[in-house]
PDB file of N, CA and C in Angstrom:
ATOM      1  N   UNK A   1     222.268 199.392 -16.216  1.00  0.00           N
ATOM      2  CA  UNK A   1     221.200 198.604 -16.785  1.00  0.00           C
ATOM      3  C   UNK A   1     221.641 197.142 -16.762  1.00  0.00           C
ATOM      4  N   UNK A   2     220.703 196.177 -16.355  1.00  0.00           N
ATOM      5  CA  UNK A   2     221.282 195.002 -16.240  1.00  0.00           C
ATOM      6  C   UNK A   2     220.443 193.918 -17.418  1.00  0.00           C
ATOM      7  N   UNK A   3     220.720 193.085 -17.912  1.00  0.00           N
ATOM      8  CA  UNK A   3     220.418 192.197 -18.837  1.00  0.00           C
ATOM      9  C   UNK A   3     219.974 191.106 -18.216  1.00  0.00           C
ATOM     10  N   UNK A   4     218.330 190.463 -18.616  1.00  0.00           N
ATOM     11  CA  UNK A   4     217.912 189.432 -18.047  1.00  0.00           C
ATOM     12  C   UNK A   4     218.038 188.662 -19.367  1.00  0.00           C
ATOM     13  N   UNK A   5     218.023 187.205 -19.051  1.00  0.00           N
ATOM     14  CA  UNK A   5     217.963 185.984 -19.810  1.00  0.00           C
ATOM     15  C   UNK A   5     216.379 185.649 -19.790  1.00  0.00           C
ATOM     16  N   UNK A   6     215.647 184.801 -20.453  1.00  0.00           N
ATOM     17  CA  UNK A   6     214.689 183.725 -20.025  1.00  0.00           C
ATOM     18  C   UNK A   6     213.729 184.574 -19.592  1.00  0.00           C
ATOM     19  N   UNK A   7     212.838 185.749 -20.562  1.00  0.00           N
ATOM     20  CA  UNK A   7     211.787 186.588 -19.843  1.00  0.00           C
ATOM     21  C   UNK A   7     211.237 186.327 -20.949  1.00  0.00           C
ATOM     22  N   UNK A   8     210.085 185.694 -20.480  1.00  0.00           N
ATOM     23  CA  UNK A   8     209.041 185.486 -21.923  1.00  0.00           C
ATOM     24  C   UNK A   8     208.451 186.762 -21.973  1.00  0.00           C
ATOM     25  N   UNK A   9     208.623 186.728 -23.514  1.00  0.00           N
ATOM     26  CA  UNK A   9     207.772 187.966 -24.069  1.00  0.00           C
ATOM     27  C   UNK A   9     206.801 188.077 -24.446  1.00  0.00           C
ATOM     28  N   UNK A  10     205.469 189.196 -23.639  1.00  0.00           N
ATOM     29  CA  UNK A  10     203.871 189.103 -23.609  1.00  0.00           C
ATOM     30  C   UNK A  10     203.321 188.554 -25.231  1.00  0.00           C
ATOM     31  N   UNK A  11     202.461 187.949 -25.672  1.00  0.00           N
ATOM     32  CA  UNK A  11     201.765 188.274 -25.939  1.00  0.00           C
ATOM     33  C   UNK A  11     201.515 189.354 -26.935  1.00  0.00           C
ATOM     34  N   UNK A  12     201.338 189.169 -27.990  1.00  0.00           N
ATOM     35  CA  UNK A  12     201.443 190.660 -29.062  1.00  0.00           C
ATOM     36  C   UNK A  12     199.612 190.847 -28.805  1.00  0.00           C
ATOM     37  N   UNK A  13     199.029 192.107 -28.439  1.00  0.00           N
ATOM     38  CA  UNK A  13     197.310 192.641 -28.437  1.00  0.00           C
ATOM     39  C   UNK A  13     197.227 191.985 -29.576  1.00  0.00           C
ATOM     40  N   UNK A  14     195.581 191.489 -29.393  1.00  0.00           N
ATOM     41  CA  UNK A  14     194.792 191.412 -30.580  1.00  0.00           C
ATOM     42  C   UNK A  14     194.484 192.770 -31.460  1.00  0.00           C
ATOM     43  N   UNK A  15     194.408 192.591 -32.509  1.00  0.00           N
ATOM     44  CA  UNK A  15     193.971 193.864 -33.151  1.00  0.00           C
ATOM     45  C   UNK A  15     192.247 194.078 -33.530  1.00  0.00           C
ATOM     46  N   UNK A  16     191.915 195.357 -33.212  1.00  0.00           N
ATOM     47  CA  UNK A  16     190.469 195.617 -32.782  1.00  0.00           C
ATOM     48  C   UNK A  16     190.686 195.667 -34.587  1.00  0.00           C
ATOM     49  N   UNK A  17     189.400 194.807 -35.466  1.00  0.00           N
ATOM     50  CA  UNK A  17     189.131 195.504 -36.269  1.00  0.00           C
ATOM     51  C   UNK A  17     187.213 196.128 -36.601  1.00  0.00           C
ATOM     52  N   UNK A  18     187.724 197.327 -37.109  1.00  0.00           N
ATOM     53  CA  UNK A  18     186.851 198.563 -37.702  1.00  0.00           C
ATOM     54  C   UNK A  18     186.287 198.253 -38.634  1.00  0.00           C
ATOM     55  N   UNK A  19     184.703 198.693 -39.122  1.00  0.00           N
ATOM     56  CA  UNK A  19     183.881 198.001 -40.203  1.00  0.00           C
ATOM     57  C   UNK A  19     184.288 199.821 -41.279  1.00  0.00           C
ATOM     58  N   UNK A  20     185.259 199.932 -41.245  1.00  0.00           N
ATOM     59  CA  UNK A  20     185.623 200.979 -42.553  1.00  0.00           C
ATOM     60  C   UNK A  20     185.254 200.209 -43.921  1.00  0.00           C
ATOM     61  N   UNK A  21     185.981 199.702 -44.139  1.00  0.00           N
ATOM     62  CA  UNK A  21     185.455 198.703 -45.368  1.00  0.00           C
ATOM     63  C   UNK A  21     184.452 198.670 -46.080  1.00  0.00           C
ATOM     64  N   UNK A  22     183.002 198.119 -44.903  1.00  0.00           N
ATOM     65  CA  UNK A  22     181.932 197.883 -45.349  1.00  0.00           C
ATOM     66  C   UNK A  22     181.065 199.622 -45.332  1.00  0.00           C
ATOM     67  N   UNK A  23     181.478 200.344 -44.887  1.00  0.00           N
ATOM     68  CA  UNK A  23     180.611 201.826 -44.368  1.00  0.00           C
ATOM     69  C   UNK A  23     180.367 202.417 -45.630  1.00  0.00           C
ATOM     70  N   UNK A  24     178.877 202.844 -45.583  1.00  0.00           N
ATOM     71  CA  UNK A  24     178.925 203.756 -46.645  1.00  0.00           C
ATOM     72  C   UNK A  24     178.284 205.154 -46.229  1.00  0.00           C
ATOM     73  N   UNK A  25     178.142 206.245 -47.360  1.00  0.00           N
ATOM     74  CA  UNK A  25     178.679 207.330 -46.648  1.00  0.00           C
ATOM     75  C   UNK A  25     177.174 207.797 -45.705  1.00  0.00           C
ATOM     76  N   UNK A  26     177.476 208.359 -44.920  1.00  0.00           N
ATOM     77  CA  UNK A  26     175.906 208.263 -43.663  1.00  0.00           C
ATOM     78  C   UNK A  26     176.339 206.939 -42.645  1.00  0.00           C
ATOM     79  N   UNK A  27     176.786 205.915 -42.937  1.00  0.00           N
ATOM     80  CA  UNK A  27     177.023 205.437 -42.239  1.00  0.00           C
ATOM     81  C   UNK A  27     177.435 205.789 -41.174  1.00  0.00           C
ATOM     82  N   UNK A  28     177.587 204.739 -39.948  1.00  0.00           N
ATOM     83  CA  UNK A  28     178.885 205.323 -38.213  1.00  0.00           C
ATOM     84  C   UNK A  28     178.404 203.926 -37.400  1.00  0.00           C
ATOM     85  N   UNK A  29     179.723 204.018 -36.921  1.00  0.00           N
ATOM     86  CA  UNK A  29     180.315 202.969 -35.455  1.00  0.00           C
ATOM     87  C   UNK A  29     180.367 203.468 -34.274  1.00  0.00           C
ATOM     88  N   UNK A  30     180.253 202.905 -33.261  1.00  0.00           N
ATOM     89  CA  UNK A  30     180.515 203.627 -31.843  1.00  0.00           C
ATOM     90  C   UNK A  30     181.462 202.978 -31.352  1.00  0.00           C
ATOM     91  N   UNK A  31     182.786 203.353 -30.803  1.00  0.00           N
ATOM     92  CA  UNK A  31     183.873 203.020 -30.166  1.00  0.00           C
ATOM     93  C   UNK A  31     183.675 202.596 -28.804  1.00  0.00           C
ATOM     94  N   UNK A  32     182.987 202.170 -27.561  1.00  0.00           N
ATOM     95  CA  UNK A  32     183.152 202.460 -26.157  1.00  0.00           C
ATOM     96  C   UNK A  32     184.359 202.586 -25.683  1.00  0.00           C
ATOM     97  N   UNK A  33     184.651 202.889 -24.930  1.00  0.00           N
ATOM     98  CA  UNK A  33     185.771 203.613 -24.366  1.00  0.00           C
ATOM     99  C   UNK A  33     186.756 204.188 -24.999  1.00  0.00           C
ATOM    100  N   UNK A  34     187.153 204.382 -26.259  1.00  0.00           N
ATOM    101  CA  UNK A  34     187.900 204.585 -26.807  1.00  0.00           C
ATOM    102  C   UNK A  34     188.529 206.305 -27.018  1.00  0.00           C
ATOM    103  N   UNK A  35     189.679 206.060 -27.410  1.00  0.00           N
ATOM    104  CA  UNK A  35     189.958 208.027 -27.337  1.00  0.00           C
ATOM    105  C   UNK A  35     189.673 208.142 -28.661  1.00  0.00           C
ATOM    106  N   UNK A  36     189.242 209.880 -28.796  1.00  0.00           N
ATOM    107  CA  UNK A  36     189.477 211.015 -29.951  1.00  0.00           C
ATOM    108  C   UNK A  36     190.457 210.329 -30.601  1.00  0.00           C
ATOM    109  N   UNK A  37     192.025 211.004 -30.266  1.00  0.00           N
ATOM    110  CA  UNK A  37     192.830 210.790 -30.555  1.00  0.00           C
ATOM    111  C   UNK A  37     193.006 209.314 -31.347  1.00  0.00           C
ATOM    112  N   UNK A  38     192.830 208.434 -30.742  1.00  0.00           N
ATOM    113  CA  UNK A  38     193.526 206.979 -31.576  1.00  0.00           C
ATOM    114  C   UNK A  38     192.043 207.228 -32.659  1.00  0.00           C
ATOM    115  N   UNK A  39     190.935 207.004 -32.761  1.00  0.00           N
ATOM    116  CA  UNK A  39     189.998 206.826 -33.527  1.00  0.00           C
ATOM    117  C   UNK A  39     191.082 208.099 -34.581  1.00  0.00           C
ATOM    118  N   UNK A  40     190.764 209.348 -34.538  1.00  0.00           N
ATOM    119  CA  UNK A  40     191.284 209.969 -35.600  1.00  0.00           C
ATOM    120  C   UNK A  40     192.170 209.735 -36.492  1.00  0.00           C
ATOM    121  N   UNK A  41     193.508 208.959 -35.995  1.00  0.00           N
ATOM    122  CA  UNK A  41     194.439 208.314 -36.633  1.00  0.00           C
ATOM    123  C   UNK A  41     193.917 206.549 -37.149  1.00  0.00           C
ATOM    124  N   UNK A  42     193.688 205.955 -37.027  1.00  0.00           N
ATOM    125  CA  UNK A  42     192.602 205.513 -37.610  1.00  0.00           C
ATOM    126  C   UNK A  42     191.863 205.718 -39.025  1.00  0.00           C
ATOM    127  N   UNK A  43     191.072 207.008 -38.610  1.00  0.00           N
ATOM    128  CA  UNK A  43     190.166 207.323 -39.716  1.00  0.00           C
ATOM    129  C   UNK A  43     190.958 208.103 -40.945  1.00  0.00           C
ATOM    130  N   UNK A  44     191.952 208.616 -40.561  1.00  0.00           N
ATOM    131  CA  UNK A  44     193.628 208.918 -41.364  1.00  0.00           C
ATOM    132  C   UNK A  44     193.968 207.613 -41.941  1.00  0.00           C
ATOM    133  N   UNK A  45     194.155 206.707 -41.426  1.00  0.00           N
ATOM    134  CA  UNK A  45     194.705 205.692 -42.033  1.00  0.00           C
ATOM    135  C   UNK A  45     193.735 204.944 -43.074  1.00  0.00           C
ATOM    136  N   UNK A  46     192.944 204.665 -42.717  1.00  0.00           N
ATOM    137  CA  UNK A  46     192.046 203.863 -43.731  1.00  0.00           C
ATOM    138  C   UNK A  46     191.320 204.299 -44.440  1.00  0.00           C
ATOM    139  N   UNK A  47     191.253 206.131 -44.007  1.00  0.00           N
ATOM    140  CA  UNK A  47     190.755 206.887 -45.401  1.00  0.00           C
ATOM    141  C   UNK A  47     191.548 207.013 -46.265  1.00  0.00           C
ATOM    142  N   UNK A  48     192.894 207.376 -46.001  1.00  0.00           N
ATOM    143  CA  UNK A  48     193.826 207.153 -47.047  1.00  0.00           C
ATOM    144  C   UNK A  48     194.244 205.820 -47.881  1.00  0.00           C
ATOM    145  N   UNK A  49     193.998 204.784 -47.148  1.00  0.00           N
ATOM    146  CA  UNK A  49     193.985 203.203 -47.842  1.00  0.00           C
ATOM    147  C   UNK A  49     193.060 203.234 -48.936  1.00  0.00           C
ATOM    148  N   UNK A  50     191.543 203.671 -48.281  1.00  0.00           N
ATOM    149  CA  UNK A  50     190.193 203.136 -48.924  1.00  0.00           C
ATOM    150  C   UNK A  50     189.803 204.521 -49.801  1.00  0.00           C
ATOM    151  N   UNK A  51     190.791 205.382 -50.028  1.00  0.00           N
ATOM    152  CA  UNK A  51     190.038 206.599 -50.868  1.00  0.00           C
ATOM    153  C   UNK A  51     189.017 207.143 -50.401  1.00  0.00           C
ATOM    154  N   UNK A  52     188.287 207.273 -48.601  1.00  0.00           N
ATOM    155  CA  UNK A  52     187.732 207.830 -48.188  1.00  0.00           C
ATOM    156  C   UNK A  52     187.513 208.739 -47.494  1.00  0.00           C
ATOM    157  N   UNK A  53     186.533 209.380 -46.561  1.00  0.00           N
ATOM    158  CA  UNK A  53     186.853 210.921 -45.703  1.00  0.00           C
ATOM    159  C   UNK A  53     186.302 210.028 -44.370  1.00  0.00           C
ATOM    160  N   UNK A  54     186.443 210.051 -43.068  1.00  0.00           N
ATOM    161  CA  UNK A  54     185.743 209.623 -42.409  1.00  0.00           C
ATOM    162  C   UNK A  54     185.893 210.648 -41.136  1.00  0.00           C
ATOM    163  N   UNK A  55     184.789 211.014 -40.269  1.00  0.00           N
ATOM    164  CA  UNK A  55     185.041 212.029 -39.098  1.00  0.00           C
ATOM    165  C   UNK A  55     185.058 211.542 -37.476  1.00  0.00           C
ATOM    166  N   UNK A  56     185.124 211.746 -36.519  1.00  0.00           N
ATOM    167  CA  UNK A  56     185.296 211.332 -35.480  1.00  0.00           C
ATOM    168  C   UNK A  56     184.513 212.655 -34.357  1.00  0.00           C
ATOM    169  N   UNK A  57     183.830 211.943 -33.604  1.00  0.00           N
ATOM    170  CA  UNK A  57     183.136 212.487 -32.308  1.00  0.00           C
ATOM    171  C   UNK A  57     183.276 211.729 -31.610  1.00  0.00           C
ATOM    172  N   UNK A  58     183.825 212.973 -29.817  1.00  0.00           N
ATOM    173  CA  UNK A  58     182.961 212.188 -28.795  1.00  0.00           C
ATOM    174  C   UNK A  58     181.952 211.977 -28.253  1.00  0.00           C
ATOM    175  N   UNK A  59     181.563 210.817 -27.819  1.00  0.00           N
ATOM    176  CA  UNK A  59     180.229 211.180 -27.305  1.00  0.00           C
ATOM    177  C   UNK A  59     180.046 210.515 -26.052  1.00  0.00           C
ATOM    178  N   UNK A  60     179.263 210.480 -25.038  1.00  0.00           N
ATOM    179  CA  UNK A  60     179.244 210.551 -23.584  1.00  0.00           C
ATOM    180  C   UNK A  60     179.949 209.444 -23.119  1.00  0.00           C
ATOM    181  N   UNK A  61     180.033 208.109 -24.116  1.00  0.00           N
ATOM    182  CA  UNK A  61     180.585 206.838 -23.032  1.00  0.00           C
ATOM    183  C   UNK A  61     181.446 206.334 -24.360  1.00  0.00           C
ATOM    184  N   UNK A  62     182.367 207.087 -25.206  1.00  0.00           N
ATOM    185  CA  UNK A  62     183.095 206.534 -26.310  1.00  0.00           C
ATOM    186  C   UNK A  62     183.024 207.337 -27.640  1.00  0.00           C
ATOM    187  N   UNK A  63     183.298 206.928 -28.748  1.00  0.00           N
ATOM    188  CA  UNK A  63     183.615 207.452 -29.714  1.00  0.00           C
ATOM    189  C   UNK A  63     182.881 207.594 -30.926  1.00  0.00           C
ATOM    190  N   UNK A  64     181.853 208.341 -31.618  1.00  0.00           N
ATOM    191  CA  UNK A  64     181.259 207.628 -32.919  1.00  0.00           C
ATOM    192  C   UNK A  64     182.180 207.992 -33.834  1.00  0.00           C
ATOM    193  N   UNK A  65     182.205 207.167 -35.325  1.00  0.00           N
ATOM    194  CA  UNK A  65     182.844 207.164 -36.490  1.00  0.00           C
ATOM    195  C   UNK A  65     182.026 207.572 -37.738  1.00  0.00           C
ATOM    196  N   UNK A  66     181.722 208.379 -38.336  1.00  0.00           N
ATOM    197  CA  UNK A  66     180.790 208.823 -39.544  1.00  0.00           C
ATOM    198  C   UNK A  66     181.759 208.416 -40.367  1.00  0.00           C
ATOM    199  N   UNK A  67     181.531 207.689 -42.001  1.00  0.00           N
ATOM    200  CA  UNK A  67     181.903 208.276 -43.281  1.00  0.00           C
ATOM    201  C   UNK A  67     181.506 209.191 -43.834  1.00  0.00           C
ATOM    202  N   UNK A  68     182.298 210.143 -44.416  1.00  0.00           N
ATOM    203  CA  UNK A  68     181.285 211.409 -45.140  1.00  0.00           C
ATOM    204  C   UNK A  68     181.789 211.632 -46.404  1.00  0.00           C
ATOM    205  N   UNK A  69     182.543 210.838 -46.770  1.00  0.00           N
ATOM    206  CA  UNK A  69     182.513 210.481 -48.239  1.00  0.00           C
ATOM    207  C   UNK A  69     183.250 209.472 -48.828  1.00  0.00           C
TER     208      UNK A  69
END
């Protein structure tokens, strides 16, 4: 393995943010392109932040987000 000097480092992603916050329950978002997978962890995370339940579908071109409680 060899060690470079002087390699700029990218750029940290912007972070996508999610209207969890404002959702109430019936509410939903649509993801485009987005996976199952990351949305679910996600809806793990900020249901557990926000004391809420939230579910995840795919649907033909991306992701919807329901709160359901």
């Amino acid at each position: 393995m060899q060690i470079e000097k002087d390699v700029v480092m990218p750029v940290k992603r912007s972070q996508v943010v999610y209207p969890y916050e404002d959702m109430e329950i019936g509410d939903s978002f649509k993801v485009d392109g987005g996976t199952l997978q990351a949305m679910c962890y996600q809806n793990r995370k900020w249901g557990k932040k926000l004391g809420r339940v939230y579910t995840a579908r795919k649907s033909d071109d991306g992701v919807r987000v329901w709160r359901v409680s």
